[in-house]
C-alpha atoms as a PDB file:
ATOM      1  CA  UNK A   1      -2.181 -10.935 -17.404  1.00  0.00           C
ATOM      2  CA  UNK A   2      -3.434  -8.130 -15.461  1.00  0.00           C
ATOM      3  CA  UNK A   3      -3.595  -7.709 -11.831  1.00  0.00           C
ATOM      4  CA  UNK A   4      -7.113  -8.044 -11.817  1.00  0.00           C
ATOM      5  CA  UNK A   5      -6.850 -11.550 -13.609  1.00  0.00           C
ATOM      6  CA  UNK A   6      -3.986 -12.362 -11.446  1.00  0.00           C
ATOM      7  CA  UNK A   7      -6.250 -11.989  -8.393  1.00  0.00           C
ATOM      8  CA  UNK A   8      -8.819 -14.214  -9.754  1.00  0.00           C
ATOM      9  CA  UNK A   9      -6.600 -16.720 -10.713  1.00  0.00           C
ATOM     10  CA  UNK A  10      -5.015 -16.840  -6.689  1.00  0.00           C
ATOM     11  CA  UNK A  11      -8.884 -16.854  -5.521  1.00  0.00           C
ATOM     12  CA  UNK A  12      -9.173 -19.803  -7.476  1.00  0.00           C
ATOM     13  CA  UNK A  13      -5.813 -21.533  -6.216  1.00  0.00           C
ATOM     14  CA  UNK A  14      -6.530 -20.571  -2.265  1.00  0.00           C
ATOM     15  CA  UNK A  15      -9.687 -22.432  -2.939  1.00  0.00           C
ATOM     16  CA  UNK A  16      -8.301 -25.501  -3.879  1.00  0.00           C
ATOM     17  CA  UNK A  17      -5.651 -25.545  -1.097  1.00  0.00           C
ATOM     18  CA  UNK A  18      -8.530 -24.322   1.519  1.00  0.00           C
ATOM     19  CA  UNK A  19      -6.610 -21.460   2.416  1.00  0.00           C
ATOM     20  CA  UNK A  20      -8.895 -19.313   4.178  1.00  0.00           C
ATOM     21  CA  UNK A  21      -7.375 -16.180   5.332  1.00  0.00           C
ATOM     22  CA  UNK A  22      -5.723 -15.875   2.231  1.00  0.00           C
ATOM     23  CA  UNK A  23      -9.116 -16.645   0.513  1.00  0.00           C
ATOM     24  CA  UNK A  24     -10.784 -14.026   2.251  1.00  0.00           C
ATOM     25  CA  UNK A  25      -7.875 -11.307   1.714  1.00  0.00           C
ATOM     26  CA  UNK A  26      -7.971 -11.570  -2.251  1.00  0.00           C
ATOM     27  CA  UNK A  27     -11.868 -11.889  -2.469  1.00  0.00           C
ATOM     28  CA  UNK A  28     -11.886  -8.557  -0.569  1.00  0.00           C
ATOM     29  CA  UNK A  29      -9.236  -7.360  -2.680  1.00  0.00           C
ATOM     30  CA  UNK A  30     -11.696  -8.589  -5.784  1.00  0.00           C
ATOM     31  CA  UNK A  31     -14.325  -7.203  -4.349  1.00  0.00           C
ATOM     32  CA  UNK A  32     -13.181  -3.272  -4.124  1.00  0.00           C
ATOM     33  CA  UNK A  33     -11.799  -4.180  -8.155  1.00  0.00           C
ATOM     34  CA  UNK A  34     -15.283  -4.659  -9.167  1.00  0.00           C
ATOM     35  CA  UNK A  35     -16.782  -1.745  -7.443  1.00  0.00           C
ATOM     36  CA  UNK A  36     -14.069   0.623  -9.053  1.00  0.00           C
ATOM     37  CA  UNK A  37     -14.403  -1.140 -12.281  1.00  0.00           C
ATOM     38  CA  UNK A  38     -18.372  -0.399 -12.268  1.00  0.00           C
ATOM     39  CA  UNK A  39     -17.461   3.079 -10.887  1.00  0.00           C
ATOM     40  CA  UNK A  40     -19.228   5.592 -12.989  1.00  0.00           C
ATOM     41  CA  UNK A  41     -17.117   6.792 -16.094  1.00  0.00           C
ATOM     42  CA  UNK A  42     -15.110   3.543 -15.399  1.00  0.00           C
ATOM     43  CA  UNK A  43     -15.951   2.322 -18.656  1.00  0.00           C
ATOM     44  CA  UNK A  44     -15.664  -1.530 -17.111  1.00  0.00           C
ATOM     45  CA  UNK A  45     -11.892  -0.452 -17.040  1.00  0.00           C
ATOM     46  CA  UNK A  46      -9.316  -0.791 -14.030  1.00  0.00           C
ATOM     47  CA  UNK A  47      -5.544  -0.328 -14.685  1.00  0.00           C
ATOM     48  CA  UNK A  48      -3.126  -2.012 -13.471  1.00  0.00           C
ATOM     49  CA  UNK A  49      -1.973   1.485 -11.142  1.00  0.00           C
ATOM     50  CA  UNK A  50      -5.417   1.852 -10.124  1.00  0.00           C
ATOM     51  CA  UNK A  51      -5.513  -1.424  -8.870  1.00  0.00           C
ATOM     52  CA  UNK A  52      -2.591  -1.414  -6.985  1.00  0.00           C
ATOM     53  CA  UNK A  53      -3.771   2.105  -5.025  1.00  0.00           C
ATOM     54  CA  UNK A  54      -6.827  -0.312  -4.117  1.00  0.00           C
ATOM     55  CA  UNK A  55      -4.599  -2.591  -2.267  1.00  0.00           C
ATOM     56  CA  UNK A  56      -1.921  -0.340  -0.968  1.00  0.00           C
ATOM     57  CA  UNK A  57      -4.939   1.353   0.766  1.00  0.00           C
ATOM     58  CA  UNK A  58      -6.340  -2.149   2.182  1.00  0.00           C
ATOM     59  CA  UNK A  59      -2.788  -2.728   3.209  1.00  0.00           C
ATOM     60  CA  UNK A  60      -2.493   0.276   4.926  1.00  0.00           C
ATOM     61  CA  UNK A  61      -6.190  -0.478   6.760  1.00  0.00           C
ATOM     62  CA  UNK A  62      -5.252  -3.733   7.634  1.00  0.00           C
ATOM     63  CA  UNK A  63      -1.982  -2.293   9.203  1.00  0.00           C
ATOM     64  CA  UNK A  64      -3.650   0.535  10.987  1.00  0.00           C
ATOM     65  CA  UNK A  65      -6.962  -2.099  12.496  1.00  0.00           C
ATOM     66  CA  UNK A  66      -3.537  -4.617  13.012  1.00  0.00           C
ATOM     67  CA  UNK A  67      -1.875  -1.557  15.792  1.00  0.00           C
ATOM     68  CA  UNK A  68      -5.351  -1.086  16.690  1.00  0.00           C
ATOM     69  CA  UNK A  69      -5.572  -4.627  18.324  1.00  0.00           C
ATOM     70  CA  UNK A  70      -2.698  -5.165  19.573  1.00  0.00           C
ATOM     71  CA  UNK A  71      -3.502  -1.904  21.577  1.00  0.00           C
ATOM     72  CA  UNK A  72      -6.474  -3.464  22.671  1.00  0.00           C
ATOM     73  CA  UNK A  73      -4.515  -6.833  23.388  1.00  0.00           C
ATOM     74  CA  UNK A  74      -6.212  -9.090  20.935  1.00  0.00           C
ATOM     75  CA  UNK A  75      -3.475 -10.565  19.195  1.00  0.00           C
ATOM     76  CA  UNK A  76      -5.840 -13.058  18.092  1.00  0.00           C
ATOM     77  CA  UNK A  77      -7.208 -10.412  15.669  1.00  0.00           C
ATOM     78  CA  UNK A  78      -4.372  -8.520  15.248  1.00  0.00           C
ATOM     79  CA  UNK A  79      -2.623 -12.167  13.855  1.00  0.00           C
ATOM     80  CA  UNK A  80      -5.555 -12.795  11.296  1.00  0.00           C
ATOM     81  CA  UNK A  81      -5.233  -8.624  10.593  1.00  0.00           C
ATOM     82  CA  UNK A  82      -1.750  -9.502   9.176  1.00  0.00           C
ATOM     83  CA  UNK A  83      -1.540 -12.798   7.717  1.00  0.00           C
ATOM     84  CA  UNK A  84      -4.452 -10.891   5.175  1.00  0.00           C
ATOM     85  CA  UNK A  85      -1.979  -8.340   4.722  1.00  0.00           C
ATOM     86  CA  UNK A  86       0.840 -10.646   4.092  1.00  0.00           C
ATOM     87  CA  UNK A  87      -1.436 -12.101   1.303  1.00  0.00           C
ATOM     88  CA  UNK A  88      -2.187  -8.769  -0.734  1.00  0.00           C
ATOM     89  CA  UNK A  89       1.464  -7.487  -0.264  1.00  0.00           C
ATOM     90  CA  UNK A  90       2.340 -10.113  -2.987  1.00  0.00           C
ATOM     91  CA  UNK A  91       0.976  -8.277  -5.287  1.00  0.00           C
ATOM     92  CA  UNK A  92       2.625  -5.083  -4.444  1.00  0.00           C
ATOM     93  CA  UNK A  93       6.354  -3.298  -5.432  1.00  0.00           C
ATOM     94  CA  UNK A  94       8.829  -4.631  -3.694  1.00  0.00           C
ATOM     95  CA  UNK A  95       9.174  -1.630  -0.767  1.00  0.00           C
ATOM     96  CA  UNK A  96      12.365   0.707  -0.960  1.00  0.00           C
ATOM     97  CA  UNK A  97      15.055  -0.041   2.307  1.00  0.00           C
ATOM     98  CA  UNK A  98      15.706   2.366   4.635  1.00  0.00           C
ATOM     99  CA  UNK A  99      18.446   4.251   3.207  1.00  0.00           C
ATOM    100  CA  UNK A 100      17.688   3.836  -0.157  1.00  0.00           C
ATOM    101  CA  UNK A 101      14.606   5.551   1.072  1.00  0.00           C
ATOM    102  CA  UNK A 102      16.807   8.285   2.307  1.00  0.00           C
ATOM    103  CA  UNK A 103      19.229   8.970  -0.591  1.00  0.00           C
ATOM    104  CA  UNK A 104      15.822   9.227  -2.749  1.00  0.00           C
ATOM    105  CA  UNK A 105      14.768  12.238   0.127  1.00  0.00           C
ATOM    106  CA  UNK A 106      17.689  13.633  -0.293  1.00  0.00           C
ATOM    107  CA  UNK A 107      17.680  13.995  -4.251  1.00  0.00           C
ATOM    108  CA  UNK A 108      14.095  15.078  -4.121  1.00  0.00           C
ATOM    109  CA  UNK A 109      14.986  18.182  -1.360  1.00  0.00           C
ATOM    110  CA  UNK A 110      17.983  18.901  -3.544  1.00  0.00           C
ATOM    111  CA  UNK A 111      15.309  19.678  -6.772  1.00  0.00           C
ATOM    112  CA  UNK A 112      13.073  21.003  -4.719  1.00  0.00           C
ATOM    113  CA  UNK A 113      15.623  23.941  -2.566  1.00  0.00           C
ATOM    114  CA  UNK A 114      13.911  22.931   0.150  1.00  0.00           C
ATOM    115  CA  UNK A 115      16.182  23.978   3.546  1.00  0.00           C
ATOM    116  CA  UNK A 116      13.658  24.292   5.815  1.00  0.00           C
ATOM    117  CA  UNK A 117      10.979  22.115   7.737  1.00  0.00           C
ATOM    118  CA  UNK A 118       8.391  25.129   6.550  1.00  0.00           C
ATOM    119  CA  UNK A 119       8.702  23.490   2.753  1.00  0.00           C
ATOM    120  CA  UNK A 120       8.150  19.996   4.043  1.00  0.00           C
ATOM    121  CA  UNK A 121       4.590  20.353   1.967  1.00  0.00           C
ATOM    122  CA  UNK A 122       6.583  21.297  -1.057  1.00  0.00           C
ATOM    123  CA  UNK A 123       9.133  17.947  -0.901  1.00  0.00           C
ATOM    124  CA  UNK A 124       6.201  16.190   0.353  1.00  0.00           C
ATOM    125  CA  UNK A 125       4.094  16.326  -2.628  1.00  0.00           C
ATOM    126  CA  UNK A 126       6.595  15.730  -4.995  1.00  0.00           C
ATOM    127  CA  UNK A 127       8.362  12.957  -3.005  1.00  0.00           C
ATOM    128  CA  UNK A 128       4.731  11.355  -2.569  1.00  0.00           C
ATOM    129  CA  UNK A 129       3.935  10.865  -6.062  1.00  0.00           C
ATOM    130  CA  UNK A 130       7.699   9.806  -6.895  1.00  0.00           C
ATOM    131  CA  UNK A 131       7.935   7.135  -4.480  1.00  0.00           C
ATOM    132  CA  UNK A 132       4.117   6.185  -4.778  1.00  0.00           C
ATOM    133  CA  UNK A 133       4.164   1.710  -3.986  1.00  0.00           C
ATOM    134  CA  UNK A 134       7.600   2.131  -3.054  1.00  0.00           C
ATOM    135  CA  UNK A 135       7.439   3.444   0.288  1.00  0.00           C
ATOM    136  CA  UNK A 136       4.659   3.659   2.747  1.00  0.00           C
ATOM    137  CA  UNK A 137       3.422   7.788   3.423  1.00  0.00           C
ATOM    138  CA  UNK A 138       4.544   7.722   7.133  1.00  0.00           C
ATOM    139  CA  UNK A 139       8.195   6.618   6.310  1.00  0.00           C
ATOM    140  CA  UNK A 140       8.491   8.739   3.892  1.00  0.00           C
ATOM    141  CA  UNK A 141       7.091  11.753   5.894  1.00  0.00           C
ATOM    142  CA  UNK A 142       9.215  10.949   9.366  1.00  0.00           C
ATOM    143  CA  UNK A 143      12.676  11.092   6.808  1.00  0.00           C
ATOM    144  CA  UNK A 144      12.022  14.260   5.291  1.00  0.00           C
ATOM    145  CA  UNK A 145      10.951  15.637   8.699  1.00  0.00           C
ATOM    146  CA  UNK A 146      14.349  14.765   9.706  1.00  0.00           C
ATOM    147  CA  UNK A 147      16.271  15.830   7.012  1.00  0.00           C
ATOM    148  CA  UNK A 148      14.884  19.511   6.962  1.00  0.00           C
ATOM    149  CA  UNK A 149      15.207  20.106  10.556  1.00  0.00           C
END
């Protein structure tokens, strides 16, 4: 089953237990499937990776509108924000801890030669694709800011 099934199938289960926040996450999440699927030169086609850039990216939104208010002090939003986020993150890579995070950095620098913060672009690009689902862009960027200074 692919993740685009998968999704449809949980739409149908969040109905039946009423779950509404959830509900609402995965028909979003449906809803930016279908418009990449009908894309043009989609072919009615969405993999499985193309798919899961789709919801990293509505992860990431929800996350960024989530800081946005609590800034604002609506926590009321902010809640709602990410208990949707907590619904399409199920479907996601399990995310890489902290220092195994690091150690990954550190191999990617070492293939790189990388020794100063002036080739951060250079470890950046290949430690983005590398650790694409694994790691979110920010944590990934702060660590090899901090290894090459």
């Amino acid at each position: 089953m692919d993740l685009f099934e998968r999704v449809s199938e949980d739409i149908k289960e969040a109905m039946k237990a009423k779950d509404k926040i959830r509900l609402g996450a995965l028909r979003n999440v449906k809803k930016y499937f279908l418009e990449a699927k009908t894309a043009p030169g989609a072919n009615d086609l969405l993999t499985d990776e193309a798919a899961l850039k789709i919801i990293q990216k509505l992860v990431k939104q929800g996350k960024d509108s989530a800081e946005i208010f609590i800034a604002q002090n609506r926590q009321d939003l902010a809640d709602e924000e990410l208990a949707q986020i907590k619904a399409m993150e199920v479907y996601l890579p399990k995310q890489m801890e902290p220092e195994e995070l690091k150690t990954a950095i550190k191999a990617i620098i070492a293939e790189t030669g990388a020794t100063s913060a002036k080739e951060m672009g250079k470890v950046m690009g290949v430690a983005s694709k590398k650790l694409a689902g694994l790691a979110d862009g920010r944590a990934i960027s702060a660590i090899v800011k901090e290894l090459l200074a």
